[in-house]
C-alpha atoms as a PDB file:
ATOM      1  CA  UNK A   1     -11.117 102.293-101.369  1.00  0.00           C
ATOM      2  CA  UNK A   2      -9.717 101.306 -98.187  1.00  0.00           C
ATOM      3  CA  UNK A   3      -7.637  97.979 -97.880  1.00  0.00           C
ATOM      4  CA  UNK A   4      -7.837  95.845 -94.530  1.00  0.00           C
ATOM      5  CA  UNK A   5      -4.401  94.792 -94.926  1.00  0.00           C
ATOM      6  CA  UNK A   6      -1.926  95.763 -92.558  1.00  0.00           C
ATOM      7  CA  UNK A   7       1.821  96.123 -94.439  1.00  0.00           C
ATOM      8  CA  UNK A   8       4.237  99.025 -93.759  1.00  0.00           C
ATOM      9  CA  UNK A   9       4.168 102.797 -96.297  1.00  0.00           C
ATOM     10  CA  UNK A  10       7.162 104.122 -94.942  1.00  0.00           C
ATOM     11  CA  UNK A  11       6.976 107.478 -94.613  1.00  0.00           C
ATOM     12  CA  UNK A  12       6.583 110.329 -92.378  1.00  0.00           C
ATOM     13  CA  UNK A  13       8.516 112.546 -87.743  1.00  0.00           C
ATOM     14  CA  UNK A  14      10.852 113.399 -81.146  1.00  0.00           C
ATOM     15  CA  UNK A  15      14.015 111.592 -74.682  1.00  0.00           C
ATOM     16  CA  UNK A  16      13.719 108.621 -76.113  1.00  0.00           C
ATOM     17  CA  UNK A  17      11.386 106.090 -74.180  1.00  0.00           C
ATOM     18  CA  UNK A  18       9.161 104.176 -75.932  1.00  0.00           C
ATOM     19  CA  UNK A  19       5.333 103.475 -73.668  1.00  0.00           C
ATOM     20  CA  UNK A  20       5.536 100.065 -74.929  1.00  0.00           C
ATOM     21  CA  UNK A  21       7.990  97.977 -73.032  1.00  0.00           C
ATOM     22  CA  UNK A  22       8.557  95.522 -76.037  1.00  0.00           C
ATOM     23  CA  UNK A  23      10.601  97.877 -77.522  1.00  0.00           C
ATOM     24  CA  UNK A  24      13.177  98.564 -75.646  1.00  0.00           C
ATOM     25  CA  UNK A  25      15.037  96.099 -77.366  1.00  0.00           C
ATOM     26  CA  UNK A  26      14.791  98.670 -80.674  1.00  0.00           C
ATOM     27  CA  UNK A  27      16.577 101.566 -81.471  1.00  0.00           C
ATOM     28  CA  UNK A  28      14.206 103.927 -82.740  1.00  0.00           C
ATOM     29  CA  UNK A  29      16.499 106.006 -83.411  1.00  0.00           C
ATOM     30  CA  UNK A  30      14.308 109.490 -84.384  1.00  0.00           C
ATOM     31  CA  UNK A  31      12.041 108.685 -81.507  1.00  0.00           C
ATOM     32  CA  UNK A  32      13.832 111.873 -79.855  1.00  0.00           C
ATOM     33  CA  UNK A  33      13.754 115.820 -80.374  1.00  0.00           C
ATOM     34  CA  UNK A  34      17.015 115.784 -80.828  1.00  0.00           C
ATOM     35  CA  UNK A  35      17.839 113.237 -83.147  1.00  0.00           C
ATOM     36  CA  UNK A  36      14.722 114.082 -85.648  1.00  0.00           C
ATOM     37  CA  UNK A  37      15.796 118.420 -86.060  1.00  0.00           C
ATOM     38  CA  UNK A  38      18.689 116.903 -86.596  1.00  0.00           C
ATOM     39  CA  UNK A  39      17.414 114.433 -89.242  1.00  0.00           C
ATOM     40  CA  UNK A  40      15.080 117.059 -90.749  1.00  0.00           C
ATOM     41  CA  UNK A  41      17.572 119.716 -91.255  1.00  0.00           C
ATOM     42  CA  UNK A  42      19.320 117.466 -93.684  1.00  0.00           C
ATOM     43  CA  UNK A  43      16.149 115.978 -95.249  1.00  0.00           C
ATOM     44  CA  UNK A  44      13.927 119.266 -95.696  1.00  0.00           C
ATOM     45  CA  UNK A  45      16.038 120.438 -98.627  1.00  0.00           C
ATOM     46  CA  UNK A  46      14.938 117.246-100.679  1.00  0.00           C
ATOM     47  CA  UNK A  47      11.715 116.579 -98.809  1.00  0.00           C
ATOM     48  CA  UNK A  48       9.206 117.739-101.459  1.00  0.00           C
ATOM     49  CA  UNK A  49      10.841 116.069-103.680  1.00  0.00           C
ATOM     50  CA  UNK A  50      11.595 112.423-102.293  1.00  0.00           C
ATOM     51  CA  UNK A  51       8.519 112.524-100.697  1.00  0.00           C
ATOM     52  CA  UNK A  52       6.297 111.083-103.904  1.00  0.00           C
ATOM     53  CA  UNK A  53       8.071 108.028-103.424  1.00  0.00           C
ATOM     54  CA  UNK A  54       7.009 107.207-100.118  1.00  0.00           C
ATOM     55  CA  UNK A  55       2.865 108.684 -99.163  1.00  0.00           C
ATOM     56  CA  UNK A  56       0.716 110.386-102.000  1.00  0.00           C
ATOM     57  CA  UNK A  57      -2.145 112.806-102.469  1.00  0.00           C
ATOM     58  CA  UNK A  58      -4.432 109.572-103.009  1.00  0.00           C
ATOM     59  CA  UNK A  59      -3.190 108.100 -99.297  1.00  0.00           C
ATOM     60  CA  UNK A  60      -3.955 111.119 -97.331  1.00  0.00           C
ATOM     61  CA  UNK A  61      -7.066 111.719 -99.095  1.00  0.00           C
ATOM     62  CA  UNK A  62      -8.371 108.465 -98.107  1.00  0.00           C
ATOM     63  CA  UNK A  63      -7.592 109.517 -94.371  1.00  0.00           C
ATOM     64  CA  UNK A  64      -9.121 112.890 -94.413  1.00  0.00           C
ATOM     65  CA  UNK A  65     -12.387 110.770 -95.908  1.00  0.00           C
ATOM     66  CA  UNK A  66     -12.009 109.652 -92.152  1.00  0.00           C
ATOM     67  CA  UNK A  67     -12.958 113.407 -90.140  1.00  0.00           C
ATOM     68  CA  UNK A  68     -16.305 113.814 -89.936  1.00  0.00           C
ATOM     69  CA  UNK A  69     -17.574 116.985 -92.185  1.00  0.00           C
ATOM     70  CA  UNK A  70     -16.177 120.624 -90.730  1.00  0.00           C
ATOM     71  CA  UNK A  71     -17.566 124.050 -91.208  1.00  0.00           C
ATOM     72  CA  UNK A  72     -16.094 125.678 -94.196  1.00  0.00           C
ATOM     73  CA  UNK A  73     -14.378 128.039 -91.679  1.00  0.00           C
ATOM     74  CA  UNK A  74     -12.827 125.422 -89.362  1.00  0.00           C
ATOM     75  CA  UNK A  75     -10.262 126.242 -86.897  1.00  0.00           C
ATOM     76  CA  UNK A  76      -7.978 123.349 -87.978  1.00  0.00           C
ATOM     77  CA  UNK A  77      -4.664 122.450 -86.317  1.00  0.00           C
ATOM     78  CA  UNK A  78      -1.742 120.290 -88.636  1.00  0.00           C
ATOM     79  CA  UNK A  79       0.403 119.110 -86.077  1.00  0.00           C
ATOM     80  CA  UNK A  80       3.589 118.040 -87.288  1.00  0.00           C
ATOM     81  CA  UNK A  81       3.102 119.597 -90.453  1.00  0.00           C
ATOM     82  CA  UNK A  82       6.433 119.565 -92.421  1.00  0.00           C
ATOM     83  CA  UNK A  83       6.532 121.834 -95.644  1.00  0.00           C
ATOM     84  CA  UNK A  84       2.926 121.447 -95.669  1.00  0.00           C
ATOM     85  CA  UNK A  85       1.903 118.673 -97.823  1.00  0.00           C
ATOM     86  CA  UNK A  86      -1.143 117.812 -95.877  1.00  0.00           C
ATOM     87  CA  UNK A  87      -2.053 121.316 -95.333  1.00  0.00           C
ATOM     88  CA  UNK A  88      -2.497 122.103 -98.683  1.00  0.00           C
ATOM     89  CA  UNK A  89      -4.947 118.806 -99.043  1.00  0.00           C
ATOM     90  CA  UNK A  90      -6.694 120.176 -96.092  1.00  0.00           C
ATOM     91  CA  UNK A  91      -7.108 123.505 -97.752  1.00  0.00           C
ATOM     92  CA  UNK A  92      -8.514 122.195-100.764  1.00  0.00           C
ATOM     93  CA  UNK A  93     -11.348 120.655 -99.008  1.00  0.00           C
ATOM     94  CA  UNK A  94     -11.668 123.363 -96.796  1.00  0.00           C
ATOM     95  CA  UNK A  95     -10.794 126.337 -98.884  1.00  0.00           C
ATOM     96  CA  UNK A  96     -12.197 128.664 -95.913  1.00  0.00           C
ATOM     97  CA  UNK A  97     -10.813 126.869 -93.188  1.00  0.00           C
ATOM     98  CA  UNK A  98      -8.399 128.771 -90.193  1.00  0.00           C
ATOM     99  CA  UNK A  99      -5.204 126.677 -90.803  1.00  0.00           C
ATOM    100  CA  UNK A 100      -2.561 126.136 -88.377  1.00  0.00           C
ATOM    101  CA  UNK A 101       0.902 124.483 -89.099  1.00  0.00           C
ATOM    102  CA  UNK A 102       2.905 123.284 -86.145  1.00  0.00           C
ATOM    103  CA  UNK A 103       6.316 121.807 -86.476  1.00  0.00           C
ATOM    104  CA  UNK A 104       9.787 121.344 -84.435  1.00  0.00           C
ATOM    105  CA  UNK A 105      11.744 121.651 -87.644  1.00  0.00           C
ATOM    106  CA  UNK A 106      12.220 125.204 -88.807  1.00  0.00           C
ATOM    107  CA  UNK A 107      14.141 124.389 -92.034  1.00  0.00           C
ATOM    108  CA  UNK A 108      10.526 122.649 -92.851  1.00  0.00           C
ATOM    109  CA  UNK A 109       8.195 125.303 -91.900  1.00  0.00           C
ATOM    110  CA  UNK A 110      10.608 127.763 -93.239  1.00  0.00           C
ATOM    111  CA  UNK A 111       9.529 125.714 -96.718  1.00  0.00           C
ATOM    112  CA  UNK A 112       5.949 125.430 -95.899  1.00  0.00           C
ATOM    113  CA  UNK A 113       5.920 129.616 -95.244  1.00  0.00           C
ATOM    114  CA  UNK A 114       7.165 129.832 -98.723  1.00  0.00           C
ATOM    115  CA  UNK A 115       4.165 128.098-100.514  1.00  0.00           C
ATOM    116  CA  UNK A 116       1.480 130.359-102.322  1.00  0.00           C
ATOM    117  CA  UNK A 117      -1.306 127.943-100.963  1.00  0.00           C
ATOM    118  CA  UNK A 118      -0.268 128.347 -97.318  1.00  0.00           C
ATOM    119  CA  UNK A 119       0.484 132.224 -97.653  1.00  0.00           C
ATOM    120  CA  UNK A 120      -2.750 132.729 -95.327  1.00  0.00           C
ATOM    121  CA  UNK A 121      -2.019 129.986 -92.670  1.00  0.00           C
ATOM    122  CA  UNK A 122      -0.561 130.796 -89.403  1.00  0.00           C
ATOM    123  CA  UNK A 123       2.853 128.715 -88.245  1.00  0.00           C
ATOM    124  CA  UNK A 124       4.062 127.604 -84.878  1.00  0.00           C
ATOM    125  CA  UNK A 125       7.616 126.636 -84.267  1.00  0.00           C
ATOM    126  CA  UNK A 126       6.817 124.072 -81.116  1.00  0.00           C
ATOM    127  CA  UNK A 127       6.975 120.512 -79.679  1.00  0.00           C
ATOM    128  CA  UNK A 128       3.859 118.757 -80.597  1.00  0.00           C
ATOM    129  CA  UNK A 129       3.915 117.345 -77.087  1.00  0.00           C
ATOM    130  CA  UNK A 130       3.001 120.902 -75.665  1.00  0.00           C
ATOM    131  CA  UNK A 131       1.074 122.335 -77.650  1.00  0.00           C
ATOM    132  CA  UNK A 132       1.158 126.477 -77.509  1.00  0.00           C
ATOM    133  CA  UNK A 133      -2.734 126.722 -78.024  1.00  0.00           C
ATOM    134  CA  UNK A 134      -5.483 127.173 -74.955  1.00  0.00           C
ATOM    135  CA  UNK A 135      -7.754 124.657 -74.277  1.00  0.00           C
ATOM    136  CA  UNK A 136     -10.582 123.931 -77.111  1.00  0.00           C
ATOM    137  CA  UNK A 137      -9.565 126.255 -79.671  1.00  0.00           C
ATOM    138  CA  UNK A 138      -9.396 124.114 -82.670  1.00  0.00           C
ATOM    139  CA  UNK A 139     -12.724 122.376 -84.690  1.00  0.00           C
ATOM    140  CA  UNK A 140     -10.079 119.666 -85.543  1.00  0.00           C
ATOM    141  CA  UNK A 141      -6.287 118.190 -85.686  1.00  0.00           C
ATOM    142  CA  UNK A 142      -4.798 116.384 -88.285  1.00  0.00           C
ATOM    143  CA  UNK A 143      -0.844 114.883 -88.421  1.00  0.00           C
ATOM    144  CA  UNK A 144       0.511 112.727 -91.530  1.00  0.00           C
ATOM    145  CA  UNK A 145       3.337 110.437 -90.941  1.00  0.00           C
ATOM    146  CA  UNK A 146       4.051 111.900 -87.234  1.00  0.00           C
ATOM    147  CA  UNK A 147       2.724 110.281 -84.539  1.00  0.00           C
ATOM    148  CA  UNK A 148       5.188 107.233 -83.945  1.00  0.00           C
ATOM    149  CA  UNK A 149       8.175 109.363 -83.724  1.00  0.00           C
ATOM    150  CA  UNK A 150       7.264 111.016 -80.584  1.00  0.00           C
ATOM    151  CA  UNK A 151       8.883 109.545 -77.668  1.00  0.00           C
ATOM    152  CA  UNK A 152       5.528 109.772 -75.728  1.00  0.00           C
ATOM    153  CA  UNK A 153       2.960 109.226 -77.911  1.00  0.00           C
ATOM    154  CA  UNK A 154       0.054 109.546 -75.950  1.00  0.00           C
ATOM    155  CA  UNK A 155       0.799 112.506 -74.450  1.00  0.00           C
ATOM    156  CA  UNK A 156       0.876 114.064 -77.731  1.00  0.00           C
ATOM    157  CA  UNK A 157      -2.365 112.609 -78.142  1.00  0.00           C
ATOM    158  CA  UNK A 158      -3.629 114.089 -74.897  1.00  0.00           C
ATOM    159  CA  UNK A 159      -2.013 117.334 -76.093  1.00  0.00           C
ATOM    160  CA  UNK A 160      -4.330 116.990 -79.374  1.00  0.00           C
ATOM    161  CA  UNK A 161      -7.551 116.061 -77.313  1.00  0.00           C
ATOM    162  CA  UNK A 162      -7.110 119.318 -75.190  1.00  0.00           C
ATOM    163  CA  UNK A 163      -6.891 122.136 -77.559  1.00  0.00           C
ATOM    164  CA  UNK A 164      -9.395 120.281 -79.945  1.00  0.00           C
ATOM    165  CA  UNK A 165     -13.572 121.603 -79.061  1.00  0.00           C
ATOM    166  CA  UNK A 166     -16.157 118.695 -77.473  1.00  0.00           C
ATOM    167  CA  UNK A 167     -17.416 116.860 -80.448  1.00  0.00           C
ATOM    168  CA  UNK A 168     -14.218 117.304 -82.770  1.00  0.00           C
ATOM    169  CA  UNK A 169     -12.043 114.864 -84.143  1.00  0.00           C
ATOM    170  CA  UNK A 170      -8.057 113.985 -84.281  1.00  0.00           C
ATOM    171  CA  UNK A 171      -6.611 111.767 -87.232  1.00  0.00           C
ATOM    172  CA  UNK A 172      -3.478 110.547 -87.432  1.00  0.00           C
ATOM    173  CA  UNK A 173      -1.887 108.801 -90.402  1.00  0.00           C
ATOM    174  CA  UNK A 174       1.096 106.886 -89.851  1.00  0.00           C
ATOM    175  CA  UNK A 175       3.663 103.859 -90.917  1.00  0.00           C
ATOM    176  CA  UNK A 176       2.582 100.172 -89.868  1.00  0.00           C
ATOM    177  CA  UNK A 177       4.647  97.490 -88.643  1.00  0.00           C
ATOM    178  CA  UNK A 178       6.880  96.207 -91.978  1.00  0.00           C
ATOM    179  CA  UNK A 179       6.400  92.148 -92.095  1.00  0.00           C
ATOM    180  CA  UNK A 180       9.472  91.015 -93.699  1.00  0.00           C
ATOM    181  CA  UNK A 181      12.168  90.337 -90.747  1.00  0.00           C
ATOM    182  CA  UNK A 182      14.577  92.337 -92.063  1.00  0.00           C
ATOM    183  CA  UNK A 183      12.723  95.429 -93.284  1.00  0.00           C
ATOM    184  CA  UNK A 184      11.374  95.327 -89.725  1.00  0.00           C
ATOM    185  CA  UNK A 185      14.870  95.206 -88.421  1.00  0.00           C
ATOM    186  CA  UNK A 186      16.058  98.261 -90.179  1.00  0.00           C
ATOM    187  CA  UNK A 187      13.065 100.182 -89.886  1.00  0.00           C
ATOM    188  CA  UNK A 188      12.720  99.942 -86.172  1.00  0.00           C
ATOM    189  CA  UNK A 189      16.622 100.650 -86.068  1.00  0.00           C
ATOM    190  CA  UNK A 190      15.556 104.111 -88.200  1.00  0.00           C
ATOM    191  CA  UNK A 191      12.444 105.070 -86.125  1.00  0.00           C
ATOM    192  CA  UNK A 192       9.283 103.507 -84.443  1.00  0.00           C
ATOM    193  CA  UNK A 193       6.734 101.630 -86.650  1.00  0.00           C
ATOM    194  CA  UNK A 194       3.742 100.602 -84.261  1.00  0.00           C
ATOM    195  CA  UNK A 195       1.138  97.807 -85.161  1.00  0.00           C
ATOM    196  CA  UNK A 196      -2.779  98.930 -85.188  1.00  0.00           C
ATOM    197  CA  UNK A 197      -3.185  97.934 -82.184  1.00  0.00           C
ATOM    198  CA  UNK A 198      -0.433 100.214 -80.493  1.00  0.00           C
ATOM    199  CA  UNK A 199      -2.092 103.015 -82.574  1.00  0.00           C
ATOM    200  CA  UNK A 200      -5.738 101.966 -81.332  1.00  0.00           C
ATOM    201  CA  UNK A 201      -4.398 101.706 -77.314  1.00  0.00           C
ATOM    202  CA  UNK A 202      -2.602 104.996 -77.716  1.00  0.00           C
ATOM    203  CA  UNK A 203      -6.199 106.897 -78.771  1.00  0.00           C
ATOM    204  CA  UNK A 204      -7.900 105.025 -76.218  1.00  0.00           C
ATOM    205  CA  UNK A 205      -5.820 105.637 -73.621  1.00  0.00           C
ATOM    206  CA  UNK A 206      -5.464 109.282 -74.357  1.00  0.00           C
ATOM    207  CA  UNK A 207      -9.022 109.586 -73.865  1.00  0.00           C
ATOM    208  CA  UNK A 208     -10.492 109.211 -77.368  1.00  0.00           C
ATOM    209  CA  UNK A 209     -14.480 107.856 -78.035  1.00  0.00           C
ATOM    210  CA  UNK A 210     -15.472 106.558 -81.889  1.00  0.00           C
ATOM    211  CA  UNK A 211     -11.972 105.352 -82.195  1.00  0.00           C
ATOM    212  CA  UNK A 212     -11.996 104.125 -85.781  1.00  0.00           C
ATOM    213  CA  UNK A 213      -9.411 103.697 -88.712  1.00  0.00           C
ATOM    214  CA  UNK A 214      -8.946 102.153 -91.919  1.00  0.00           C
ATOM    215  CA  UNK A 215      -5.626 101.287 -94.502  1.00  0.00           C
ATOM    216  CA  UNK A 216      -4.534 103.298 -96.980  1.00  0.00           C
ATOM    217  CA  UNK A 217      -1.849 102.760 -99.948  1.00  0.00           C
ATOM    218  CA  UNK A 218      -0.378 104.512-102.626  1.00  0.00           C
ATOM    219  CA  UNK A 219      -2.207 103.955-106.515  1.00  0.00           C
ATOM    220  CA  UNK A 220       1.514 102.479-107.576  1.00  0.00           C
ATOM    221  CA  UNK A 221       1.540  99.945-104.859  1.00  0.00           C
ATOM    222  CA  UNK A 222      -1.264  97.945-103.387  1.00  0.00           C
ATOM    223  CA  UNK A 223       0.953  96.090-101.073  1.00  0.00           C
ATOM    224  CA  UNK A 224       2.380  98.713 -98.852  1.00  0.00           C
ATOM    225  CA  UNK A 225      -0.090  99.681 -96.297  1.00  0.00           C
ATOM    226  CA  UNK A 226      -0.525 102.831 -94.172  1.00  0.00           C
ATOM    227  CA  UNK A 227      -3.401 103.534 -91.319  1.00  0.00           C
ATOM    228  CA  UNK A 228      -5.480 106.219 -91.069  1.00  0.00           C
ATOM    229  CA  UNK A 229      -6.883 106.639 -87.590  1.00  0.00           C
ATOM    230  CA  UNK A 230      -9.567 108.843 -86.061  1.00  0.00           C
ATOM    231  CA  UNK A 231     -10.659 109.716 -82.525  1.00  0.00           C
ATOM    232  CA  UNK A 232     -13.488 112.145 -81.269  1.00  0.00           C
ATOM    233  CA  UNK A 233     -13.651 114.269 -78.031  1.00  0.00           C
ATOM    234  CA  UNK A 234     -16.926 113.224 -76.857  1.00  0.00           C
ATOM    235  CA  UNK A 235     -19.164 115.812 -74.951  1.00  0.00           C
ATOM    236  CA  UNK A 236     -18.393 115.325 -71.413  1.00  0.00           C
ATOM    237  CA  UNK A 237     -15.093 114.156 -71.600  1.00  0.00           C
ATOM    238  CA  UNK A 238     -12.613 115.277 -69.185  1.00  0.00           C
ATOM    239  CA  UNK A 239     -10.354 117.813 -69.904  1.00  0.00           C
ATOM    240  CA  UNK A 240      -6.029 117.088 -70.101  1.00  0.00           C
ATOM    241  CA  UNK A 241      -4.031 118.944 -67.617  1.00  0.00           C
ATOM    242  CA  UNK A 242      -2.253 121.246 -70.208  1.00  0.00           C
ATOM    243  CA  UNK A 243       1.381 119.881 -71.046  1.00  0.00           C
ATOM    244  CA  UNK A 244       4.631 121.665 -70.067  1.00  0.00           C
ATOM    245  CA  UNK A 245       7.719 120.629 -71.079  1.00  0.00           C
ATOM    246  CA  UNK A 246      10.445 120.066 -68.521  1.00  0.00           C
ATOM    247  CA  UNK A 247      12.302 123.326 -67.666  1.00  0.00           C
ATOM    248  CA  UNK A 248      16.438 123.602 -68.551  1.00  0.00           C
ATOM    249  CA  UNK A 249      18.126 123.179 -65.657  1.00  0.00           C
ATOM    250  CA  UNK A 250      22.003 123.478 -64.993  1.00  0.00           C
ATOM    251  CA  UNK A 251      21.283 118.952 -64.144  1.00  0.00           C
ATOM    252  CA  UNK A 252      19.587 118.731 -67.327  1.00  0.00           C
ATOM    253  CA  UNK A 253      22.287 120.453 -69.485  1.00  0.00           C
ATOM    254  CA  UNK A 254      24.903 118.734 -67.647  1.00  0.00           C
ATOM    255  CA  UNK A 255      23.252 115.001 -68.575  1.00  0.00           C
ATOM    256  CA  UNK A 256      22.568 116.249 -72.081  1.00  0.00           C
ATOM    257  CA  UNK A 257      26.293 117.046 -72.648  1.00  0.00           C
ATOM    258  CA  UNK A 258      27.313 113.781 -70.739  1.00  0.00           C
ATOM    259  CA  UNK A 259      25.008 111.517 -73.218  1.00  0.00           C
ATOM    260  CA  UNK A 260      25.638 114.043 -76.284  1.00  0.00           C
ATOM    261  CA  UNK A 261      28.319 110.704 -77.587  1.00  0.00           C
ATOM    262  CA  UNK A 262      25.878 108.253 -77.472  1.00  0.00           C
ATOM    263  CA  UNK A 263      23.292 110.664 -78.780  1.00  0.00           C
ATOM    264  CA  UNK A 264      25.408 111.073 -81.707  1.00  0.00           C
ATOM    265  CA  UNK A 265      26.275 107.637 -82.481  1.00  0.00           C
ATOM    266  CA  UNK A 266      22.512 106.525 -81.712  1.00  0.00           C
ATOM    267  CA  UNK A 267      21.835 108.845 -84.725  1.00  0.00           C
ATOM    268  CA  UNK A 268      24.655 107.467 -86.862  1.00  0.00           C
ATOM    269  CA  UNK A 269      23.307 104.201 -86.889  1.00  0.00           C
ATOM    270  CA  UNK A 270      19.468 105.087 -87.442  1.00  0.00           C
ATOM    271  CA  UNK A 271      20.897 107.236 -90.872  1.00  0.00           C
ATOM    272  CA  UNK A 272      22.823 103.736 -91.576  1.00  0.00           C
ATOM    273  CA  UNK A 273      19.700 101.987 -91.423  1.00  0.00           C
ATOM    274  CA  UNK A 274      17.701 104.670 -93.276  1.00  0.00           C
ATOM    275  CA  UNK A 275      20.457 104.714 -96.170  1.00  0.00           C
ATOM    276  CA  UNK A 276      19.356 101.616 -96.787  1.00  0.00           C
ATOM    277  CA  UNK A 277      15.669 101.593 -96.490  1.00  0.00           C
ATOM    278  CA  UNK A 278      15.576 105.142 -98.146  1.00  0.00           C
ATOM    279  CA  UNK A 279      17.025 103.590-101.780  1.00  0.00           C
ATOM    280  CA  UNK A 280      15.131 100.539-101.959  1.00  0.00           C
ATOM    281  CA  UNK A 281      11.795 102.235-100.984  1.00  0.00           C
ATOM    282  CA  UNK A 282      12.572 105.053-103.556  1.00  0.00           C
ATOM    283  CA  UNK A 283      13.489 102.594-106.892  1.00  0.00           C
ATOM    284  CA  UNK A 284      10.469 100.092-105.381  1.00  0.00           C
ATOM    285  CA  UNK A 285       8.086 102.986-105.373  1.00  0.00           C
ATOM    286  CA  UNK A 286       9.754 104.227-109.038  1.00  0.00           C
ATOM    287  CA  UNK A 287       9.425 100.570-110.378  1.00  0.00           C
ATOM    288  CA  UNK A 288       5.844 100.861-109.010  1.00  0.00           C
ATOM    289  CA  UNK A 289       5.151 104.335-110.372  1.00  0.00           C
ATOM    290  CA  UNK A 290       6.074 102.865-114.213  1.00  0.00           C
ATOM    291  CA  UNK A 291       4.611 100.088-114.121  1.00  0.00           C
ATOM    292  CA  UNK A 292       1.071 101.845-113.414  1.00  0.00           C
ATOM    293  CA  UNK A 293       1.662 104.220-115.891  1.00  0.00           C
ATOM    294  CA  UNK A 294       2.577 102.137-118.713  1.00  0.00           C
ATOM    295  CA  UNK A 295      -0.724 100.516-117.640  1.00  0.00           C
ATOM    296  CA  UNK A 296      -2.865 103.149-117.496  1.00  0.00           C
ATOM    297  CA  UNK A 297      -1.503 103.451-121.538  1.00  0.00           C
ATOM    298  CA  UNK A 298      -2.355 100.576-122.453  1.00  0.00           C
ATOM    299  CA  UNK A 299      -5.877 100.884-121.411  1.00  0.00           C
ATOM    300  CA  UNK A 300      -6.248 104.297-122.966  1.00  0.00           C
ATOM    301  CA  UNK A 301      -4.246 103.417-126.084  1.00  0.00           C
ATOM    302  CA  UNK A 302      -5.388  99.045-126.200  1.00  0.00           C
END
């Protein structure tokens, strides 16, 4: 079920300085709070439905096979959550489970509050990289497609390792590296795609044990690759200084108002990039989507 083949999915979510010193040299353009509400405010009106073209039920499915097996009443955090795709996936396993939906986009979680399978979750408008939870409250944290868009990765990760209990697990899923120069170009323009090995040193490095992961694709397409990774908080490990974000200051306003041009026109060119990326990845993945269908008839109907 799961494919060792690294490729690029293309889905997924935040100032703006990237761990790895490589990539300076890239945009990344919704690496940054600001730049992804404003991103998501546009896109959460269409999100549900444009999102079939790029992750599926059958991808994160293969990445929740990752978590080791919860209590049917789990405390369980989704961190990044959106309109609550993955939530609802979570719930079905778990039909029991405590469910917890954090996101910095309210015009998302206002669309995940609105779903009858989430009507008994609790929400949490907040900055995945301080989390609003005390320290091991949750039996396990999950994230889809939001990991690489945080300008400090790790320190989301260290976020994730504090509130989660000794023994529990964190899985991320997230976008790989595209291959192809120029889908690489665009798509690092548009946001961060890390390599498995960026994802692996950011778990280990947040203080992570049984780091393990594994590809996952979509049915339609076997050549587009997502990874599914996993990290426990071993017994014994030591506890994260909880995160707090920086507090406003008359300096900081002052510098955000002074870079609020390039701001803007850092986020005009990651939308030019993603207008391109977004079309070809939607009539690729429709192409895809026909093509296994009109398979799938033959074999019923030979």
């Amino acid at each position: 079920r799961h494919r060792h083949r690294p490729g690029w999915d293309g889905g997924g979510r935040t100032t703006d300085v990237n761990a790895h010193s490589s990539s300076m040299a890239k945009l990344e353009g919704l690496c940054s709070q600001t730049e992804a509400r404003w991103f998501y405010k546009g896109w959460a009106p269409v999100y549900d439905r444009m999102q079939k073209y790029f992750t599926s039920d059958e991808m994160r499915e293969a990445g929740l096979d990752l978590l080791s097996p919860l209590a049917s009443s789990a405390a369980v955090l989704d961190v990044g959550a959106g309109t609550g795709t993955l939530s609802k996936q979570v719930l079905r396993r778990y039909p029991q489970a405590e469910l917890t939906l954090l996101d910095q986009s309210p015009d998302m979680l206002e669309r995940a509050k609105v779903k009858p399978e989430l009507q008994k979750c609790r929400f949490e408008l907040a900055d995945a990289q301080s989390l609003p939870f005390e320290d091991n409250s949750f039996d396990a944290v999950v994230s889809s497609g939001t990991l690489y868009y945080y300008p400090e990765p790790v320190v989301a990760l260290r976020e994730q390792l504090r509130v989660v209990k000794p023994g529990a697990d964190v899985l991320a899923m997230g976008s790989l590296q595209p291959k192809p120069l120029f889908i690489r170009v665009l798509a690092e323009t548009f946001n961060r795609f890390p390599t498995e090995e960026q994802y692996k040193g950011w778990f280990e490095e947040a203080g992570f044990s049984n780091v393990r992961c594994c590809y996952i694709s979509n049915p339609w397409n076997a050549q587009q690759y997502a990874l599914a990774i996993c990290g426990t908080k071993a017994t014994g490990t030591a506890q994260p200084a909880r995160a707090a974000p920086p507090p406003p200051t008359f300096r900081r306003r002052i510098f955000g108002l002074a870079y609020l041009p390039l701001t803007v026109l850092r986020f005009g060119v990651a939308m030019a990039a993603f207008a391109i990326l977004a079309p070809l990845q939607i009539l690729n993945s429709a192409r895809a989507m026909r093509r296994l269908k009109e398979q799938k008839n033959v074999a019923t109907h030979p």
